[in-house]
PDB file of N, CA and C in Angstrom:
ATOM      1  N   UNK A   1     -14.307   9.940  29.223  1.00  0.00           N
ATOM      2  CA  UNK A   1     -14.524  10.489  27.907  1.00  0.00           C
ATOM      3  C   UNK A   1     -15.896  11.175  27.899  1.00  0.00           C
ATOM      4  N   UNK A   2     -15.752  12.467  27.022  1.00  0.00           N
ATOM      5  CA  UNK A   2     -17.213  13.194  27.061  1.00  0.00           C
ATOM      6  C   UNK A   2     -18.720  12.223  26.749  1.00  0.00           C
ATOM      7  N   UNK A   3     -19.906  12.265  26.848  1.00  0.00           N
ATOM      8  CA  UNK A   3     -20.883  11.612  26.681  1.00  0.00           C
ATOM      9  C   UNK A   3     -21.051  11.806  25.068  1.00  0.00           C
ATOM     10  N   UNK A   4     -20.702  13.656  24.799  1.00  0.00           N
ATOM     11  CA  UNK A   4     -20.563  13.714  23.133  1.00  0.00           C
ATOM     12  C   UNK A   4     -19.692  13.326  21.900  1.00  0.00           C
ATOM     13  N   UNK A   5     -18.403  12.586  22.692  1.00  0.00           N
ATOM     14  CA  UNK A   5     -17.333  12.100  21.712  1.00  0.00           C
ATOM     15  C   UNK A   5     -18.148  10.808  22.054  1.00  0.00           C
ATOM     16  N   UNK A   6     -18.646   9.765  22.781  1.00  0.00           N
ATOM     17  CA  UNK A   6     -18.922   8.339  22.717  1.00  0.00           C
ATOM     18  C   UNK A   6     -20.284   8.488  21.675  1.00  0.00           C
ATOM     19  N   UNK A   7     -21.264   9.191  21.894  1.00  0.00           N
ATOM     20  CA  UNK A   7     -22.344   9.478  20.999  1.00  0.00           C
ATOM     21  C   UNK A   7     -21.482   9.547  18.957  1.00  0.00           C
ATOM     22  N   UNK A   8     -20.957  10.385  19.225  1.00  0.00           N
ATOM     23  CA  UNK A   8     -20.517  10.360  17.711  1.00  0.00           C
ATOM     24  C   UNK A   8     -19.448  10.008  17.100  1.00  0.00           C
ATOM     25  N   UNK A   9     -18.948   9.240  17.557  1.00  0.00           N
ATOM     26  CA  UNK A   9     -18.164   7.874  17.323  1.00  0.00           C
ATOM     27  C   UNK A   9     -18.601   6.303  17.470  1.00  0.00           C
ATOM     28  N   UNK A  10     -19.391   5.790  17.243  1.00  0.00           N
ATOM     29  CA  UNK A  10     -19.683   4.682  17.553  1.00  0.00           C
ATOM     30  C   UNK A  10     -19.368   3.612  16.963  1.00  0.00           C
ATOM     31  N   UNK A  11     -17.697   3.703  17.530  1.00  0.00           N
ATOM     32  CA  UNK A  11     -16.989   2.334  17.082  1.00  0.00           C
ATOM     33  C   UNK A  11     -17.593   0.838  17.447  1.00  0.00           C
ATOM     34  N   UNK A  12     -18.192   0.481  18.116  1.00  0.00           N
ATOM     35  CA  UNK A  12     -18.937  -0.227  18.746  1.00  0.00           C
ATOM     36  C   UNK A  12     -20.112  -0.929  17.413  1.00  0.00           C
ATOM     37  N   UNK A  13     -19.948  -0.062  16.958  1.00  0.00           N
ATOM     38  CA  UNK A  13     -20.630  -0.820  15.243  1.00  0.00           C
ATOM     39  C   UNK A  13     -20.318  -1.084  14.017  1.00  0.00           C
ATOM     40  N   UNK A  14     -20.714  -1.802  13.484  1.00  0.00           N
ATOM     41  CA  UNK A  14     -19.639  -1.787  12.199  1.00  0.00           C
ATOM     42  C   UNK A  14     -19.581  -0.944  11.127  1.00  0.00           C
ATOM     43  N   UNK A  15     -18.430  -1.085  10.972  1.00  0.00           N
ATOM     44  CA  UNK A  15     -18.311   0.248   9.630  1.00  0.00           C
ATOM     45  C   UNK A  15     -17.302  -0.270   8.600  1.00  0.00           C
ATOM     46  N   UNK A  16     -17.177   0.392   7.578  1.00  0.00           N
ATOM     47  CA  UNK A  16     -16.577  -0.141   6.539  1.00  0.00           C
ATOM     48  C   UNK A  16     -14.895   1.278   6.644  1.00  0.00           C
ATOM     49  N   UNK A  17     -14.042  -0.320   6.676  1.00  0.00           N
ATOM     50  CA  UNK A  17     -12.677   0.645   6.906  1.00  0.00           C
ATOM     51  C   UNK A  17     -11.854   0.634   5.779  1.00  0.00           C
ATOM     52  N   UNK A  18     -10.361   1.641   5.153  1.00  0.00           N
ATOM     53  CA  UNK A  18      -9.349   1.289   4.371  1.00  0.00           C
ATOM     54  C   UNK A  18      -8.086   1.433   5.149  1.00  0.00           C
ATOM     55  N   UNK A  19      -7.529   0.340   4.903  1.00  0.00           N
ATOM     56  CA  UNK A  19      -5.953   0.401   6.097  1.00  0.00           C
ATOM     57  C   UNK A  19      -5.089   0.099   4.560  1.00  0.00           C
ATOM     58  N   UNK A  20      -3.968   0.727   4.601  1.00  0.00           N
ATOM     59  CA  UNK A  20      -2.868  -0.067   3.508  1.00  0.00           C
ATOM     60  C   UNK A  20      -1.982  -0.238   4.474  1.00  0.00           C
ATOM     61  N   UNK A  21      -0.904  -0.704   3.608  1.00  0.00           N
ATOM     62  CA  UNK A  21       0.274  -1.324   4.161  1.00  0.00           C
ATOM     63  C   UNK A  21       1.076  -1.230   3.345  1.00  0.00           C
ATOM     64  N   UNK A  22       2.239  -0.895   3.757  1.00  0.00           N
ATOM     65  CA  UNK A  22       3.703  -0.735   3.099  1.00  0.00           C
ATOM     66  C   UNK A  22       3.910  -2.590   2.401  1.00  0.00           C
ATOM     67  N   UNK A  23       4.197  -2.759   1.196  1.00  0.00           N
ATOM     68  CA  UNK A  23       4.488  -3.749   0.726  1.00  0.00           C
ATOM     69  C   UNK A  23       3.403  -5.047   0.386  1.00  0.00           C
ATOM     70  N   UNK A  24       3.442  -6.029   0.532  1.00  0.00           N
ATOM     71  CA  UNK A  24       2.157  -6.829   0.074  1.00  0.00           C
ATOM     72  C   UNK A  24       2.321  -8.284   1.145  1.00  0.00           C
ATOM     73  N   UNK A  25       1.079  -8.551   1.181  1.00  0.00           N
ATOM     74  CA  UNK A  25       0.938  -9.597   2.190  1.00  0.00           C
ATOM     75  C   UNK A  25       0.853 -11.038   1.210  1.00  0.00           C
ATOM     76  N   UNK A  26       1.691 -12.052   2.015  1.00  0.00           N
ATOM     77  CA  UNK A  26       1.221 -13.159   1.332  1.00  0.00           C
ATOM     78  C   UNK A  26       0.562 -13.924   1.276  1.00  0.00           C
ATOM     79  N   UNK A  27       0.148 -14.903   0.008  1.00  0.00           N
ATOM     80  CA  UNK A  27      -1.288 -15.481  -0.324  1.00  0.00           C
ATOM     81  C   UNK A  27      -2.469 -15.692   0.562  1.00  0.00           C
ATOM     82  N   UNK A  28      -1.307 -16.904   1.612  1.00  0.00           N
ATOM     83  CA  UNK A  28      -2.124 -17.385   3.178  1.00  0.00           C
ATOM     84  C   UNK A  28      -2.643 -16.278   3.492  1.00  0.00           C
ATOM     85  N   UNK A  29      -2.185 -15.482   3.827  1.00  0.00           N
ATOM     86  CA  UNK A  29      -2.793 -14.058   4.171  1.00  0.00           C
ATOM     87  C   UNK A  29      -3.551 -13.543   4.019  1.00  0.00           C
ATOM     88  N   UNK A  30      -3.869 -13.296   2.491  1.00  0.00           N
ATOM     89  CA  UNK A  30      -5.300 -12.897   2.057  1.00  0.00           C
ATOM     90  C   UNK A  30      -6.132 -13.940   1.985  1.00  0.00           C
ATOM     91  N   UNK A  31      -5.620 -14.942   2.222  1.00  0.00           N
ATOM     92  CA  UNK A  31      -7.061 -16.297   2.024  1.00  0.00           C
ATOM     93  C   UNK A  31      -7.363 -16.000   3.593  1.00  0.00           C
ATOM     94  N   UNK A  32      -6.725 -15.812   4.156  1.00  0.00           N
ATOM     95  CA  UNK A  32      -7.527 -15.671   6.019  1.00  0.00           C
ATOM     96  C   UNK A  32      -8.261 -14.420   6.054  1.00  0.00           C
ATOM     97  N   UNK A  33      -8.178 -13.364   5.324  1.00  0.00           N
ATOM     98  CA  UNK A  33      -8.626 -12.087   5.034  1.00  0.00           C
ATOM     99  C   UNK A  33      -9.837 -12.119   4.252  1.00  0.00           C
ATOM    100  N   UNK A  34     -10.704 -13.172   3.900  1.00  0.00           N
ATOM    101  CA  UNK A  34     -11.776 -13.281   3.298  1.00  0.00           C
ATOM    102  C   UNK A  34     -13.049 -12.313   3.826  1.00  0.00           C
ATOM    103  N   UNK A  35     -13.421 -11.988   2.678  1.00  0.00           N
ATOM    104  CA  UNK A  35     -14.576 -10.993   2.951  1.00  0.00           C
ATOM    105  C   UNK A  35     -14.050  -9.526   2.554  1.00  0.00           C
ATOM    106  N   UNK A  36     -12.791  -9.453   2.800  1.00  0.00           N
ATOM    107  CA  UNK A  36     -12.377  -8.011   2.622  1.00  0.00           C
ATOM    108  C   UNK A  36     -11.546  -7.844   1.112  1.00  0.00           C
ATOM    109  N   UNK A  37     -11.812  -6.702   0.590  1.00  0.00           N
ATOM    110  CA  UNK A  37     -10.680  -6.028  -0.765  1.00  0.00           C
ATOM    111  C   UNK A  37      -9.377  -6.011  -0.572  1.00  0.00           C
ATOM    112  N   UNK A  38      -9.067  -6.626  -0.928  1.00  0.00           N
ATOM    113  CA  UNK A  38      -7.354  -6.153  -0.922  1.00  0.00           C
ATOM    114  C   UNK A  38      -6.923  -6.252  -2.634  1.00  0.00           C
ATOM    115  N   UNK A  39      -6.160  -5.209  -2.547  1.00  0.00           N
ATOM    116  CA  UNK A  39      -5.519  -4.442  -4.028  1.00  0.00           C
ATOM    117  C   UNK A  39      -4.128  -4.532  -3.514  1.00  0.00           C
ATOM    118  N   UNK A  40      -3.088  -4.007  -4.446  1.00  0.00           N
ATOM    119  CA  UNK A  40      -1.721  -3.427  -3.988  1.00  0.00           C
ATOM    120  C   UNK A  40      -1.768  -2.871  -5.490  1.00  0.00           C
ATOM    121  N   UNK A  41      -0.678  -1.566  -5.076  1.00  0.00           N
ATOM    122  CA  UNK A  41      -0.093  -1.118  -6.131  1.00  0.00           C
ATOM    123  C   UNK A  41       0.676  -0.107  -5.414  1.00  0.00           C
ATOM    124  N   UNK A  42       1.082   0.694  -6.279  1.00  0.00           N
ATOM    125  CA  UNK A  42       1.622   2.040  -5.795  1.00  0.00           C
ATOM    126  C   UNK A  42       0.481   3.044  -5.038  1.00  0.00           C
ATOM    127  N   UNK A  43       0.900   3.967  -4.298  1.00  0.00           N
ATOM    128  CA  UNK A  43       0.345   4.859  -3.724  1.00  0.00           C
ATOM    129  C   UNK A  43       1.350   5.710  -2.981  1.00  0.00           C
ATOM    130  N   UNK A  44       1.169   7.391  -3.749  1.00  0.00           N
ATOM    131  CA  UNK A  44       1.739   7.956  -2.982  1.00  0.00           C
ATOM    132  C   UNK A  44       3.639   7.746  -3.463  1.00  0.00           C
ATOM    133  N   UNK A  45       4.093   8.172  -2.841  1.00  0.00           N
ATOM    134  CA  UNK A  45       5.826   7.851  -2.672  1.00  0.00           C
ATOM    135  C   UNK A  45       6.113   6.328  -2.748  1.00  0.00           C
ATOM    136  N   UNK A  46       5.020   5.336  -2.303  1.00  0.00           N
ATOM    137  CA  UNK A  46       5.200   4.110  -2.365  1.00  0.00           C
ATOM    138  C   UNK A  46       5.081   3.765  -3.563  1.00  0.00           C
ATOM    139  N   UNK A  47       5.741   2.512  -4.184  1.00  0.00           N
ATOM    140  CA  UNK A  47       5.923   1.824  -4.594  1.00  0.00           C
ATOM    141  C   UNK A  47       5.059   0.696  -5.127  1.00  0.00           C
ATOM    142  N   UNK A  48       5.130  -0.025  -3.504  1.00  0.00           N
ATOM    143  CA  UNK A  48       4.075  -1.354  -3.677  1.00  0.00           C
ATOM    144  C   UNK A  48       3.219  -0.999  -2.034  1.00  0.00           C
ATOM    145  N   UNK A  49       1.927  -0.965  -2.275  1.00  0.00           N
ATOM    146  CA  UNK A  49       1.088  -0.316  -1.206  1.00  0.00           C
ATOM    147  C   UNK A  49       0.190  -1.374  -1.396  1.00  0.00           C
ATOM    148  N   UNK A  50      -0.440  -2.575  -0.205  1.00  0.00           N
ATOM    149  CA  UNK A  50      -1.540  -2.917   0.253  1.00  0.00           C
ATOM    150  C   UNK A  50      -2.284  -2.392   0.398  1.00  0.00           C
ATOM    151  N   UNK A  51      -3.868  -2.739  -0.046  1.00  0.00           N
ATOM    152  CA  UNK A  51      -5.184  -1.646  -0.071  1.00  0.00           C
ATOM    153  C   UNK A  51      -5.603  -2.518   1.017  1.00  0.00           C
ATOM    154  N   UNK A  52      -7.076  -2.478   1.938  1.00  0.00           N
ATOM    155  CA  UNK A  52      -7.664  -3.835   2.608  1.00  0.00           C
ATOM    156  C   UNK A  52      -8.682  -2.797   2.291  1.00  0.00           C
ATOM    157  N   UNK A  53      -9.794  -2.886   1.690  1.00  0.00           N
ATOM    158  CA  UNK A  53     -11.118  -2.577   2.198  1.00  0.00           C
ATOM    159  C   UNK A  53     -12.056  -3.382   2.788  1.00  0.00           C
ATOM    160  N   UNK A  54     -12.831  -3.133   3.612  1.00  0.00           N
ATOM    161  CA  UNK A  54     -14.454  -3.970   3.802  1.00  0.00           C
ATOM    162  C   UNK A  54     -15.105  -3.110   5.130  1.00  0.00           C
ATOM    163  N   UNK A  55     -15.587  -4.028   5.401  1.00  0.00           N
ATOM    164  CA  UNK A  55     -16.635  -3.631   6.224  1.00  0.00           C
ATOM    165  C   UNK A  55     -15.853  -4.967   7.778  1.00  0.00           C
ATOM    166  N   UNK A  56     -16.104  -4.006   8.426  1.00  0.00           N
ATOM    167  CA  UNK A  56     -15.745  -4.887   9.885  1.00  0.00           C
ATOM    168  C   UNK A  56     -16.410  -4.753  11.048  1.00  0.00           C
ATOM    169  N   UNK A  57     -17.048  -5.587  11.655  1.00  0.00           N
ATOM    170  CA  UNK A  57     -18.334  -5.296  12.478  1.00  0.00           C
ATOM    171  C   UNK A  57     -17.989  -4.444  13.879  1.00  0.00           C
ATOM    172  N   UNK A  58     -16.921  -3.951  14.217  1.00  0.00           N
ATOM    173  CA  UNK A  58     -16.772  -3.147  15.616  1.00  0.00           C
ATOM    174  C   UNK A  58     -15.339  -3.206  15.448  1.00  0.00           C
ATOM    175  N   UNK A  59     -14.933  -1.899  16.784  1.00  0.00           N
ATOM    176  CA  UNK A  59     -13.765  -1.658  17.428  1.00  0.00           C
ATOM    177  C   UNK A  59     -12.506  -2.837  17.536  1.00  0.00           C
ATOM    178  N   UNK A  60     -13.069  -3.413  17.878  1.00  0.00           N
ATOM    179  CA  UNK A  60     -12.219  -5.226  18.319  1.00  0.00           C
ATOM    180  C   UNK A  60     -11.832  -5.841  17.068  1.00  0.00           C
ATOM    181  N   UNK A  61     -12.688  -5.863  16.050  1.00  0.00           N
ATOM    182  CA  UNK A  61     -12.214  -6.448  14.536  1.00  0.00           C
ATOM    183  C   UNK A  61     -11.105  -5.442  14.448  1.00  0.00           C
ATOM    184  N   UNK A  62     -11.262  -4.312  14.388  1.00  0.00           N
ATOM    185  CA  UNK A  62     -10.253  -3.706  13.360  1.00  0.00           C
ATOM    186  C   UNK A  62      -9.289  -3.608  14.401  1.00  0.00           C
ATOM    187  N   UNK A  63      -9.088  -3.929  15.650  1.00  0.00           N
ATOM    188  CA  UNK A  63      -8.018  -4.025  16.726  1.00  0.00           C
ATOM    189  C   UNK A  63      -7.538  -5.518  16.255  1.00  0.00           C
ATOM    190  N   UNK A  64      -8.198  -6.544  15.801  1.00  0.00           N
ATOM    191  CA  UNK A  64      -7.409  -7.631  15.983  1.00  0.00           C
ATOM    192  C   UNK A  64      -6.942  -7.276  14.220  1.00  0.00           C
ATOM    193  N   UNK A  65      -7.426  -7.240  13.276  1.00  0.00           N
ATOM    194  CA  UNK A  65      -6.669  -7.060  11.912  1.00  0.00           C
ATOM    195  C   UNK A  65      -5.198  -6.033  12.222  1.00  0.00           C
ATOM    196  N   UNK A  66      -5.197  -5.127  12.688  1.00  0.00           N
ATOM    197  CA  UNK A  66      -4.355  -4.164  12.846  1.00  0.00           C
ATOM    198  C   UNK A  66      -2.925  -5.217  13.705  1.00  0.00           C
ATOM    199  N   UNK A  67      -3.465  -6.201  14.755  1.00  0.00           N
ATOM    200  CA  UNK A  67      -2.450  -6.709  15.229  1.00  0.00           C
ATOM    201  C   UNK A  67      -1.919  -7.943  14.774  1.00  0.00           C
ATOM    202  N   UNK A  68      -2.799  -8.309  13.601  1.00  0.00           N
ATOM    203  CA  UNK A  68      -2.577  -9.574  13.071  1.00  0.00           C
ATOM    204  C   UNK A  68      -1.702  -8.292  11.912  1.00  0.00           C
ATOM    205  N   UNK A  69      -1.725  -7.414  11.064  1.00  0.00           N
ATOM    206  CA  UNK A  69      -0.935  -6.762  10.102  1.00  0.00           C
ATOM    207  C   UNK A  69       0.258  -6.535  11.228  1.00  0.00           C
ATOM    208  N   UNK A  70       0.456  -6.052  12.173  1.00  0.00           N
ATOM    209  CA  UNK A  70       1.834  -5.620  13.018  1.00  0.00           C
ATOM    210  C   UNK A  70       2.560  -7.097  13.490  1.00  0.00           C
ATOM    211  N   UNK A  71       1.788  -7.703  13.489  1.00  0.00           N
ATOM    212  CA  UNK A  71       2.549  -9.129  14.103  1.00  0.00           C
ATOM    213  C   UNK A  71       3.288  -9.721  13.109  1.00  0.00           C
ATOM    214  N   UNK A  72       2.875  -9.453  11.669  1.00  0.00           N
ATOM    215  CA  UNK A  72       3.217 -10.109  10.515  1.00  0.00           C
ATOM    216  C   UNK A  72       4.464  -9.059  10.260  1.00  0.00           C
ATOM    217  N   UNK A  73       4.431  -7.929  10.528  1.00  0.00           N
ATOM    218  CA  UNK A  73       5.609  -6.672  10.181  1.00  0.00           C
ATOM    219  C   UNK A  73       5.403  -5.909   9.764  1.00  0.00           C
ATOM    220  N   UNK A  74       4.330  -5.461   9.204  1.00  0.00           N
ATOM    221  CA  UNK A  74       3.697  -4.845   8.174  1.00  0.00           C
ATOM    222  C   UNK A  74       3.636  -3.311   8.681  1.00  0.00           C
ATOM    223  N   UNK A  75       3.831  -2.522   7.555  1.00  0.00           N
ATOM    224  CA  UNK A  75       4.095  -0.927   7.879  1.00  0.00           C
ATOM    225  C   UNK A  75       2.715  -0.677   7.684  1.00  0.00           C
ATOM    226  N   UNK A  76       2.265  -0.195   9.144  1.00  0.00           N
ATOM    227  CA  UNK A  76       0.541   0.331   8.571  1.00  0.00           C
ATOM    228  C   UNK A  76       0.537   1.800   7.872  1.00  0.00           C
ATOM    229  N   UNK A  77       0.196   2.273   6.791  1.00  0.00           N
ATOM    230  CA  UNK A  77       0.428   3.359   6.794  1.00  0.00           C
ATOM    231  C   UNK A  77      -0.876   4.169   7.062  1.00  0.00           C
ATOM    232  N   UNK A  78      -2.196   3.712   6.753  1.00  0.00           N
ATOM    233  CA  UNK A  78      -3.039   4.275   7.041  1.00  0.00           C
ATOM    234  C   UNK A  78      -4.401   3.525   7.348  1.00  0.00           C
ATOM    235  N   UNK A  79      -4.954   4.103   8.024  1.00  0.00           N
ATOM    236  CA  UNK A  79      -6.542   3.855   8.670  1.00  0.00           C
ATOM    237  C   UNK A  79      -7.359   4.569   8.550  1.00  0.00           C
ATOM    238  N   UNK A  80      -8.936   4.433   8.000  1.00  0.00           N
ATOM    239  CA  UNK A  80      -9.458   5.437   7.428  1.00  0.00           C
ATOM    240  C   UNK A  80     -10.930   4.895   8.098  1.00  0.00           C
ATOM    241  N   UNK A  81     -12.376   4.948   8.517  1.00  0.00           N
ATOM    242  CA  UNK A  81     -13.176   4.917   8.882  1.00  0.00           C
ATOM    243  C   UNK A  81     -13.774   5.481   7.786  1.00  0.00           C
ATOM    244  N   UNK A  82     -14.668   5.344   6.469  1.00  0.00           N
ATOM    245  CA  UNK A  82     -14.897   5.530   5.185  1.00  0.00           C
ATOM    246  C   UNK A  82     -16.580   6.022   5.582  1.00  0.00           C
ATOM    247  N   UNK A  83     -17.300   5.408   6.194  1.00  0.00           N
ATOM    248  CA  UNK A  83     -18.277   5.401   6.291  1.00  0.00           C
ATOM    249  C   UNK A  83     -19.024   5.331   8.083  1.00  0.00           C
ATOM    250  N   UNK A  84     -19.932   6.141   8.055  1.00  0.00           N
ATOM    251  CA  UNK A  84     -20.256   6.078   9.863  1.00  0.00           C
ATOM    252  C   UNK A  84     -22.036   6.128   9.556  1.00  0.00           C
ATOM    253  N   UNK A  85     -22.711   5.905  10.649  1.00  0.00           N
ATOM    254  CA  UNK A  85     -23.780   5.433  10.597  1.00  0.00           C
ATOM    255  C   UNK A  85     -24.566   6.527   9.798  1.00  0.00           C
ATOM    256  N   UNK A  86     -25.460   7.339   9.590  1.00  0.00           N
ATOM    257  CA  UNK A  86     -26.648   8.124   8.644  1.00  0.00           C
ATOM    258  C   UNK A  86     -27.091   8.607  10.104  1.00  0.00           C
ATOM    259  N   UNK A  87     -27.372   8.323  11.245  1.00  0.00           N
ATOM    260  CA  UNK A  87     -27.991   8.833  12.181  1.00  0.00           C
ATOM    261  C   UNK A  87     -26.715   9.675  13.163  1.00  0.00           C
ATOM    262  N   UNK A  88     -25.997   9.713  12.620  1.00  0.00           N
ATOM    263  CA  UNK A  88     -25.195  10.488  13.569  1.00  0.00           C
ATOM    264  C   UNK A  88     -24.581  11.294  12.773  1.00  0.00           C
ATOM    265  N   UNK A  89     -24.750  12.472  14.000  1.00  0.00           N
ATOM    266  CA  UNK A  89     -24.678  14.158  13.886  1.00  0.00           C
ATOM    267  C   UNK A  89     -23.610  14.775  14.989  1.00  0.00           C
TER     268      UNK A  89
END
């Protein structure tokens, strides 16, 4: 990978992400999900749409949330990186 895509991406730190999900997760679910926003409502063509916001400290968090949402069944519909460091250009 270029030296200039690893420079201005630096998943490697934490950043604050929004993932939804097709349908809604249950209770247990969001009690293991502590620290983070979660909403549902409609969005879009959907119906009933899972929000998750927060902040997640690196690459690997939002790799293991993403496989803990797919393991459960969950339609990811989107992933968003909201915020990236102030020093990068």
């Amino acid at each position: 990978m270029p030296e200039h895509v690893i420079l201005q991406y630096p998943f490697d730190c934490p950043g604050q992400y929004q993932i939804r999900v097709q349908g809604t997760l249950k209770k247990c679910w969001i009690d293991h999900l502590e620290g983070l926003e979660i909403s549902t409502g409609p969005w879009g063509n959907y119906h009933l749409v899972t929000q998750i916001n927060g902040w997640l400290s690196d690459q690997t968090a939002l790799g293991g949330l993403l496989d803990l949402l797919n393991d459960l069944g969950m339609v990811i519909l989107t992933v968003e990186r909201l915020e990236l460091d102030e020093e990068i250009e």
